[in-house]
N, C-alpha and C. Protein backbone atom coordinates (compact mmCIF):
# COMPACT_ATOMS: atom_id res chain seq x y z
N UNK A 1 50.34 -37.22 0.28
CA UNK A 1 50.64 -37.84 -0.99
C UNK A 1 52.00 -38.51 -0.89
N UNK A 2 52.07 -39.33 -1.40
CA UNK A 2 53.04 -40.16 -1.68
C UNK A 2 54.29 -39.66 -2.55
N UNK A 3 55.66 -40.22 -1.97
CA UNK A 3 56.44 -39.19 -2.64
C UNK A 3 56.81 -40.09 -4.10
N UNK A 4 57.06 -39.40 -5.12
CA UNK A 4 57.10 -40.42 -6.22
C UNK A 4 55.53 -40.71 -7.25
N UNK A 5 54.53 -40.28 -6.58
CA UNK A 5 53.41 -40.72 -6.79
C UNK A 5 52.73 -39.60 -7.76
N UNK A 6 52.24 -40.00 -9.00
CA UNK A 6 51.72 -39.27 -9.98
C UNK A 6 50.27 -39.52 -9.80
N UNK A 7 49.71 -37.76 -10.53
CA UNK A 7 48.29 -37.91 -10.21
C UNK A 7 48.28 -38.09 -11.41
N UNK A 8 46.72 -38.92 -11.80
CA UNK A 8 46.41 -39.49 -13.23
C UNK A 8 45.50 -38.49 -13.97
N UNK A 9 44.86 -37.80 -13.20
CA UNK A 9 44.14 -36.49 -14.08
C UNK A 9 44.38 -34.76 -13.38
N UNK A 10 44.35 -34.61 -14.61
CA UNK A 10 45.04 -32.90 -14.10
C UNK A 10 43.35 -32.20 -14.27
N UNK A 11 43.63 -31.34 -13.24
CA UNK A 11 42.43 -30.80 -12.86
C UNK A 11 42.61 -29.07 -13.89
N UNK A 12 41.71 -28.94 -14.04
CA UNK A 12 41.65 -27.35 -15.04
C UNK A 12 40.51 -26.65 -14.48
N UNK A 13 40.88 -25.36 -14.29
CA UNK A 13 39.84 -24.67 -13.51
C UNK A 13 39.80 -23.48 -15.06
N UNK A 14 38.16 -23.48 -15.40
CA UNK A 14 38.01 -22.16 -16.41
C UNK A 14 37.22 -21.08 -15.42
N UNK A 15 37.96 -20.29 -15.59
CA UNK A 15 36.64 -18.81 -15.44
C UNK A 15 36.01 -18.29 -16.89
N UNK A 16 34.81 -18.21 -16.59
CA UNK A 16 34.27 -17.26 -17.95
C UNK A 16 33.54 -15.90 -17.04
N UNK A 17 34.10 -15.17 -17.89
CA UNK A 17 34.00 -13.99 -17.56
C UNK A 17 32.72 -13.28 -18.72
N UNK A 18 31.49 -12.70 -18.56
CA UNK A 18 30.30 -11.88 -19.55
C UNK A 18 30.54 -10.60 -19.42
N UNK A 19 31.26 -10.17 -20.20
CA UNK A 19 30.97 -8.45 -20.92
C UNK A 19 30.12 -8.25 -21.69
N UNK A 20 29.27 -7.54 -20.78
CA UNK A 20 27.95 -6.65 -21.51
C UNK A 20 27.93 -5.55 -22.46
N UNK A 21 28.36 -5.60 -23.84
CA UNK A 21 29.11 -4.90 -24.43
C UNK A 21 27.75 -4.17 -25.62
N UNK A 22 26.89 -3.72 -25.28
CA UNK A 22 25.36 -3.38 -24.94
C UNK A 22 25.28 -2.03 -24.67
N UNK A 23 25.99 -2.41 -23.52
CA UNK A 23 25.76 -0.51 -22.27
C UNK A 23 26.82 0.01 -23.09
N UNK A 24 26.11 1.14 -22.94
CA UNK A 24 27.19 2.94 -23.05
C UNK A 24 26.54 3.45 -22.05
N UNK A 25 27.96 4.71 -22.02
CA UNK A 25 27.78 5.46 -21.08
C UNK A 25 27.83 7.07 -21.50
N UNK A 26 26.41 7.04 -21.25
CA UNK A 26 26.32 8.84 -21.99
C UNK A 26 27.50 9.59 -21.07
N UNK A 27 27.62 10.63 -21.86
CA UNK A 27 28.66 11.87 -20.82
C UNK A 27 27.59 12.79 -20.23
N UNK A 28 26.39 13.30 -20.40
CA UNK A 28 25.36 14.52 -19.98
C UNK A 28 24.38 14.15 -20.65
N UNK A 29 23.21 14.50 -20.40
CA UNK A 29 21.73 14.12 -20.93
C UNK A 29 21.72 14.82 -21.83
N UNK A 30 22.48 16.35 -21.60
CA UNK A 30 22.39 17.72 -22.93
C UNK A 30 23.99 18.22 -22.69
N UNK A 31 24.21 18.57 -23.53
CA UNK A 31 25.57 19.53 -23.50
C UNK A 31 24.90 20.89 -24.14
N UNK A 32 25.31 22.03 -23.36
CA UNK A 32 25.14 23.53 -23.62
C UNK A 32 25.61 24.02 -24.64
N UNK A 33 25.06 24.48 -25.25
CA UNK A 33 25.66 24.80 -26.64
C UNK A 33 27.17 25.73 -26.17
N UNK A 34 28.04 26.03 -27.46
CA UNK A 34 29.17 27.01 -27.38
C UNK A 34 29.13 28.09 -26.64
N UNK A 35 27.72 28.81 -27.66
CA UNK A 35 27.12 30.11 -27.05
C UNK A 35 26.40 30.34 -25.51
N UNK A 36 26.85 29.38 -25.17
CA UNK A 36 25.88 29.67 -23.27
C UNK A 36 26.30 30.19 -22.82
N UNK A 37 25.90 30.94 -21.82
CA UNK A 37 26.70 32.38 -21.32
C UNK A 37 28.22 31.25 -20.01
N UNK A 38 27.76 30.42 -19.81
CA UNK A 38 28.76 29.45 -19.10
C UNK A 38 28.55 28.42 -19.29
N UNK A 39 29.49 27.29 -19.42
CA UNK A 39 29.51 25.98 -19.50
C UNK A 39 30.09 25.41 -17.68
N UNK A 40 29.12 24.84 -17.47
CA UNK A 40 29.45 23.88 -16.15
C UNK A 40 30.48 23.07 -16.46
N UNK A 41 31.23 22.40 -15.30
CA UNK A 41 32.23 21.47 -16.00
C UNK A 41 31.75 19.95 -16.43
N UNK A 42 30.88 20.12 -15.59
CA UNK A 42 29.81 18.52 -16.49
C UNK A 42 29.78 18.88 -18.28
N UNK A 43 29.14 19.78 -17.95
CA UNK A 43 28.66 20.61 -19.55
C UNK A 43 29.73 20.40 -20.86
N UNK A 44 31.15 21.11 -19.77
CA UNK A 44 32.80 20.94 -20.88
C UNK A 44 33.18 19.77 -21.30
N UNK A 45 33.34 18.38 -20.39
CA UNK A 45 33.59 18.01 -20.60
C UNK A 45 32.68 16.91 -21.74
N UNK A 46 31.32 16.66 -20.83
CA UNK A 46 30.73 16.20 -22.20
C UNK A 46 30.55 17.01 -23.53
N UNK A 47 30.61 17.84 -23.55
CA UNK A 47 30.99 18.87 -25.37
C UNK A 47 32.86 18.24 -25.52
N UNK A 48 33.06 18.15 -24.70
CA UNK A 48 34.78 18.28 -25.13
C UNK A 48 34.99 16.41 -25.20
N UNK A 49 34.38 15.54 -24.88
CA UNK A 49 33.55 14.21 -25.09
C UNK A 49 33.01 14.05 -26.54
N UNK A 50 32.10 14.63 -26.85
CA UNK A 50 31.64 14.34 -28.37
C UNK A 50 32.96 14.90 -29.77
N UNK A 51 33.47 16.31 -29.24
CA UNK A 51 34.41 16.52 -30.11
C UNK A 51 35.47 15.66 -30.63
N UNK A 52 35.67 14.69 -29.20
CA UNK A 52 36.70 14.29 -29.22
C UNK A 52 36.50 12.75 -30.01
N UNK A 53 35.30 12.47 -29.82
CA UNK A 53 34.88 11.02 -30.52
C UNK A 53 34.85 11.75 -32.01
N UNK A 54 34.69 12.95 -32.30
CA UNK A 54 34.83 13.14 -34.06
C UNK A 54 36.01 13.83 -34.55
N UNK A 55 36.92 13.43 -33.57
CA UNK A 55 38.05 13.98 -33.93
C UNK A 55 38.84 12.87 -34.63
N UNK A 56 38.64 12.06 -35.19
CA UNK A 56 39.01 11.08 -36.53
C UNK A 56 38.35 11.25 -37.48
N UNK A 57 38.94 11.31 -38.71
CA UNK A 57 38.00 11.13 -39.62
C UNK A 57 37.23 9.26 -39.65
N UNK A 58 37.76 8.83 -39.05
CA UNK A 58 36.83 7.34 -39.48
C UNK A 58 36.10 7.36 -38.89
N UNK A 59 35.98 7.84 -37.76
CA UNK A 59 34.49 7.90 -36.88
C UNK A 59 33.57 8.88 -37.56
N UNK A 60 34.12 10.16 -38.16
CA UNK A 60 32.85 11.12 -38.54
C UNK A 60 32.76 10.37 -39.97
N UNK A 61 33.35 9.32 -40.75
CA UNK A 61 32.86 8.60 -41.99
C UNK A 61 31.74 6.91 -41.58
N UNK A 62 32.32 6.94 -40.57
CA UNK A 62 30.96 6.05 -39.78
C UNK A 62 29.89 6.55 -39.55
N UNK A 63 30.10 7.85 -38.82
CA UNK A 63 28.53 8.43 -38.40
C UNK A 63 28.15 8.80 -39.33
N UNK A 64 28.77 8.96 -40.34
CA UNK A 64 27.42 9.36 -41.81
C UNK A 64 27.50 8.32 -42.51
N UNK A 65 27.87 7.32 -42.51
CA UNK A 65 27.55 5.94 -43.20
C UNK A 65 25.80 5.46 -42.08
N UNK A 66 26.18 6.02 -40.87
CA UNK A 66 25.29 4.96 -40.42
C UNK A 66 23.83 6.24 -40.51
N UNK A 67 24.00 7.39 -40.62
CA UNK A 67 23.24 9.06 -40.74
C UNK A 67 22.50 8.90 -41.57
N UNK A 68 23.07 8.44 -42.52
CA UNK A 68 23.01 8.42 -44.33
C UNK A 68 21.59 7.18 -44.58
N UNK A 69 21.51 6.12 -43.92
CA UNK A 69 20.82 5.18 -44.18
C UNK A 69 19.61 5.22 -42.99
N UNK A 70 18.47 4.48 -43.59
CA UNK A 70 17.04 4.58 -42.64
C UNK A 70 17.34 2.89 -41.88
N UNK A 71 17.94 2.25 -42.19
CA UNK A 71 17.69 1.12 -41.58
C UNK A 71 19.45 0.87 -40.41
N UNK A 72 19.26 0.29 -39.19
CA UNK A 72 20.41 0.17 -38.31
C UNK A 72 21.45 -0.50 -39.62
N UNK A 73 22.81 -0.43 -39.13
CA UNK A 73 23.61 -0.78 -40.16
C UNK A 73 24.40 -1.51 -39.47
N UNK A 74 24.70 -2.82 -40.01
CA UNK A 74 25.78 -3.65 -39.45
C UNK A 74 27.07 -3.50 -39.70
N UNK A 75 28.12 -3.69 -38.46
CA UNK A 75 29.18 -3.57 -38.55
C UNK A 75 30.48 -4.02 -39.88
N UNK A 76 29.65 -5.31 -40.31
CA UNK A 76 30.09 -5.94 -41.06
C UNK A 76 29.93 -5.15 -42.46
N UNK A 77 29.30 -4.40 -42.64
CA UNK A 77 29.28 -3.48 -43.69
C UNK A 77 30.07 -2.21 -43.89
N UNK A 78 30.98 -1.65 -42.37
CA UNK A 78 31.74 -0.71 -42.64
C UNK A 78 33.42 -1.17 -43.02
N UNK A 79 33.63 -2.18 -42.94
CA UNK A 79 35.00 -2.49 -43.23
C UNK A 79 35.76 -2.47 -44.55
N UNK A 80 34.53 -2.30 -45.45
CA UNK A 80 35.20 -2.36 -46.84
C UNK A 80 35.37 -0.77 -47.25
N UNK A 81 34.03 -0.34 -46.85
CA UNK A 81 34.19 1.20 -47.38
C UNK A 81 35.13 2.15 -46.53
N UNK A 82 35.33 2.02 -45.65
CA UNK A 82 36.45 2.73 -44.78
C UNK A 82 38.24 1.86 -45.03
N UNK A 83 38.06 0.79 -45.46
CA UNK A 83 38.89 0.36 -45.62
C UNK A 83 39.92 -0.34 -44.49
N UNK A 84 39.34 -0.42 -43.59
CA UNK A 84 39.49 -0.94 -42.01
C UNK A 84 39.71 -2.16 -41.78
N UNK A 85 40.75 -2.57 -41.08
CA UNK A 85 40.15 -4.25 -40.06
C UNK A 85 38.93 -4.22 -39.44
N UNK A 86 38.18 -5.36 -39.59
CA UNK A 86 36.92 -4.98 -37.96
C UNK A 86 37.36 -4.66 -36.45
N UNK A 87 38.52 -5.32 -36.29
CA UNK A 87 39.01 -4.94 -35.00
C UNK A 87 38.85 -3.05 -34.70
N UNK A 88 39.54 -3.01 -35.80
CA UNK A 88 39.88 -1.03 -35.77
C UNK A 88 38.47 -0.40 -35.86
N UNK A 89 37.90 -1.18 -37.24
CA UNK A 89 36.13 -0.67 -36.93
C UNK A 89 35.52 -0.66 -35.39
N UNK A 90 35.78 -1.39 -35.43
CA UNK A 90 34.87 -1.71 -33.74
C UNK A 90 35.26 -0.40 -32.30
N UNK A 91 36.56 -0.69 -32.63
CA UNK A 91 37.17 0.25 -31.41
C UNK A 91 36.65 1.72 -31.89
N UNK A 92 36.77 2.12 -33.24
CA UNK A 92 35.84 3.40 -33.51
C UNK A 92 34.53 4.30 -32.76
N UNK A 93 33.55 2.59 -33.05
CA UNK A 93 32.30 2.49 -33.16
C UNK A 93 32.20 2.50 -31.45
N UNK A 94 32.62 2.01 -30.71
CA UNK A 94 32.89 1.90 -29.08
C UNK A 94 33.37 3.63 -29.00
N UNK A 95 34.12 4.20 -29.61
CA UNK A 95 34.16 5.87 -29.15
C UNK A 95 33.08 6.10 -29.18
N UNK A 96 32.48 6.02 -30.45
CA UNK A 96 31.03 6.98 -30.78
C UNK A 96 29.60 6.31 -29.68
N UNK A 97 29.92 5.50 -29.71
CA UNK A 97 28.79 4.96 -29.00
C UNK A 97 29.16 5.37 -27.74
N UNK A 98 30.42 5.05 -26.93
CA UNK A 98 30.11 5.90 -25.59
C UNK A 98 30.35 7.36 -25.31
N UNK A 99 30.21 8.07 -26.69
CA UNK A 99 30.32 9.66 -26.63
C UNK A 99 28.60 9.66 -26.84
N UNK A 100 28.06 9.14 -26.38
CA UNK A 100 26.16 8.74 -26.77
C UNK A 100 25.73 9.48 -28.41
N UNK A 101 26.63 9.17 -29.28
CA UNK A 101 26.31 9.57 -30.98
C UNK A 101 25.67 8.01 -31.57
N UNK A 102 26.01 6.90 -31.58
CA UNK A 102 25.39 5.76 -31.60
C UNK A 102 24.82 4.75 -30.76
N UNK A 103 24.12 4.48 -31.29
CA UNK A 103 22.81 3.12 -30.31
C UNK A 103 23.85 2.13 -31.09
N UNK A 104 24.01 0.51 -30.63
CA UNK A 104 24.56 -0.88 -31.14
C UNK A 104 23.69 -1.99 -30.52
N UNK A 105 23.10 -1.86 -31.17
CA UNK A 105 21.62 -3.18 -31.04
C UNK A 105 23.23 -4.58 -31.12
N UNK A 106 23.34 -5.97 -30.63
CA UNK A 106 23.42 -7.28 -31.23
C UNK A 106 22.45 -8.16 -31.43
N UNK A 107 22.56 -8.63 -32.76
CA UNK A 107 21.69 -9.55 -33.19
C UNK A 107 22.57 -10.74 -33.36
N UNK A 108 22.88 -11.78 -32.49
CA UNK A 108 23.72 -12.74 -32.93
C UNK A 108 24.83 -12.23 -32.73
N UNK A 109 25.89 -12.72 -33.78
CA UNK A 109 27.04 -12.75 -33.51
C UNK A 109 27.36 -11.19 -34.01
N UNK A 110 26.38 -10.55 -34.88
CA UNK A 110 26.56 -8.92 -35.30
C UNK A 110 26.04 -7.97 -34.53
N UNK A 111 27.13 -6.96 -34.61
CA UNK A 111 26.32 -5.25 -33.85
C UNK A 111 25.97 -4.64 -35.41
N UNK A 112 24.67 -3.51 -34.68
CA UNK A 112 23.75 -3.14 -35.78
C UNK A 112 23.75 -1.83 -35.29
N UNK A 113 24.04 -0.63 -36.10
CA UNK A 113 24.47 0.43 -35.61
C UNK A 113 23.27 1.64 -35.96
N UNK A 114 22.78 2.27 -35.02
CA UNK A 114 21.91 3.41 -35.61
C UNK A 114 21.76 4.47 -34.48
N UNK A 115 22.13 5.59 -35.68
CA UNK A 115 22.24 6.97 -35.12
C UNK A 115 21.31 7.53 -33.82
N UNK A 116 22.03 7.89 -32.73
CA UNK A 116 20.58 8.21 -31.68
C UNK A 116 19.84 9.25 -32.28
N UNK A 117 18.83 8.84 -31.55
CA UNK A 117 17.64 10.05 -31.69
C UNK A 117 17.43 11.49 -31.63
N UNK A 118 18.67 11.67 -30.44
CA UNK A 118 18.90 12.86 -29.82
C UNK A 118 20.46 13.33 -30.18
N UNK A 119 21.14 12.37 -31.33
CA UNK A 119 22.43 13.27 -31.39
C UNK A 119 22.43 14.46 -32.61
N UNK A 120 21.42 14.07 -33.33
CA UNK A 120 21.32 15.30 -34.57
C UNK A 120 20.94 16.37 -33.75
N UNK A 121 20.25 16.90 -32.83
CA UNK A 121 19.66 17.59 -32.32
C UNK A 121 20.65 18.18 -31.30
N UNK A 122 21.72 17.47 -30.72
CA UNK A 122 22.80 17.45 -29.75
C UNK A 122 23.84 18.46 -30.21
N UNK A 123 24.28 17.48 -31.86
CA UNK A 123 25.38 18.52 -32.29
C UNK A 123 24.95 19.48 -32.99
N UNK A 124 24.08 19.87 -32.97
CA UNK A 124 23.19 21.03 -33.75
C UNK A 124 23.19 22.21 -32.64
N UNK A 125 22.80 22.01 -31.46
CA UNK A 125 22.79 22.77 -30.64
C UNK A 125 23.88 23.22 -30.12
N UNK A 126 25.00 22.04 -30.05
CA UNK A 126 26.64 22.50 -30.00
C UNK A 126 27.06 23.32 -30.64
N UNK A 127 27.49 23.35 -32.11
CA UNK A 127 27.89 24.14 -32.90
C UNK A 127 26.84 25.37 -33.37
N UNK A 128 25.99 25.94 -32.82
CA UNK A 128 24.85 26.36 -33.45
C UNK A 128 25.96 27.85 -33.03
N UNK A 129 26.01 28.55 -33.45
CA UNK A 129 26.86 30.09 -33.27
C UNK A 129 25.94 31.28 -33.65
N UNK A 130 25.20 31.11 -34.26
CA UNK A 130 24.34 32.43 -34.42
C UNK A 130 23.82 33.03 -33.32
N UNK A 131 24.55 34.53 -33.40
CA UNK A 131 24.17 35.45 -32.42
C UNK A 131 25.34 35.59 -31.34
N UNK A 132 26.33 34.58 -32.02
CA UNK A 132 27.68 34.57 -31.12
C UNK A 132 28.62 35.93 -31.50
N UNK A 133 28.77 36.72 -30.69
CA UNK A 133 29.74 37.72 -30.61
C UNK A 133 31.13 37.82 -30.20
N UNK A 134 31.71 38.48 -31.11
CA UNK A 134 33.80 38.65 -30.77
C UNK A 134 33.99 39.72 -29.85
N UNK A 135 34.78 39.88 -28.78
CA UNK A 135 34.60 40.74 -27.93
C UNK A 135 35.32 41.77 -28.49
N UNK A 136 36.25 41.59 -29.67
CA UNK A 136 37.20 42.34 -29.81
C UNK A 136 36.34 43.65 -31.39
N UNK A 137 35.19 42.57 -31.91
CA UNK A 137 34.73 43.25 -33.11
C UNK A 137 33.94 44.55 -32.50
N UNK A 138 34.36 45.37 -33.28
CA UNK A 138 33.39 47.24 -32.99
C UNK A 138 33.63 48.16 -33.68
């Protein structure tokens, strides 16, 4: 190139980058309830995984917003009643969903939120304590 010499078009390189924002990632197919005579460490941590996604109250006021209703629920519908940005909604809804407590269908430009199949049954079996004994009671 010539010294002095200007180029007449500037070249622009884009990357686009696709996040599949779709997938979750379960922690265990089952978590062992409290009462199991041992918890594996797969076992702990996915129980210590779901606790931890309902350890806000805005996430356990999501999962019964979305519990509460028969039809998937769009995102765009939790921001008023929680009182939230969508940004903050969203990052919620991303705990619960990869603690495997919500499915997020997109339809368009919206996520559509509905309770799995298998988490009523999940945290039921978690917290279930009957027949749980204190070593210290006698």
């Amino acid at each position: 190139m010539l010294a002095g010499a200007r180029l007449r078009h500037s070249t622009r390189i884009v990357i686009l980058t696709f996040i599949d924002m779709t997938l979750s990632l379960s922690p265990v197919s089952c978590c062992a309830p409290l009462t199991a005579p041992r918890l594996s460490r797969g076992e702990a941590d996915a129980t210590a995984a779901v606790f931890r996604a309902l350890g806000d109250p805005a996430r356990v006021r999501i999962l019964n917003v979305v519990a509460t209703r028969a039809e998937p629920v769009c995102i765009c519908e939790l921001t008023a009643p929680l009182g939230l940005a969508q940004p903050t909604v969203s990052h919620h809804v991303r705990k619960l969903v990869d603690a495997g407590l919500l499915d997020r269908e997109q339809r368009g430009k919206w996520a559509y939120l509905s309770l799995r199949p298998d988490a009523i049954s999940r945290l039921a079996s978690l917290t279930d304590l009957k027949g749980a004994t204190r070593a210290d009671a006698a």
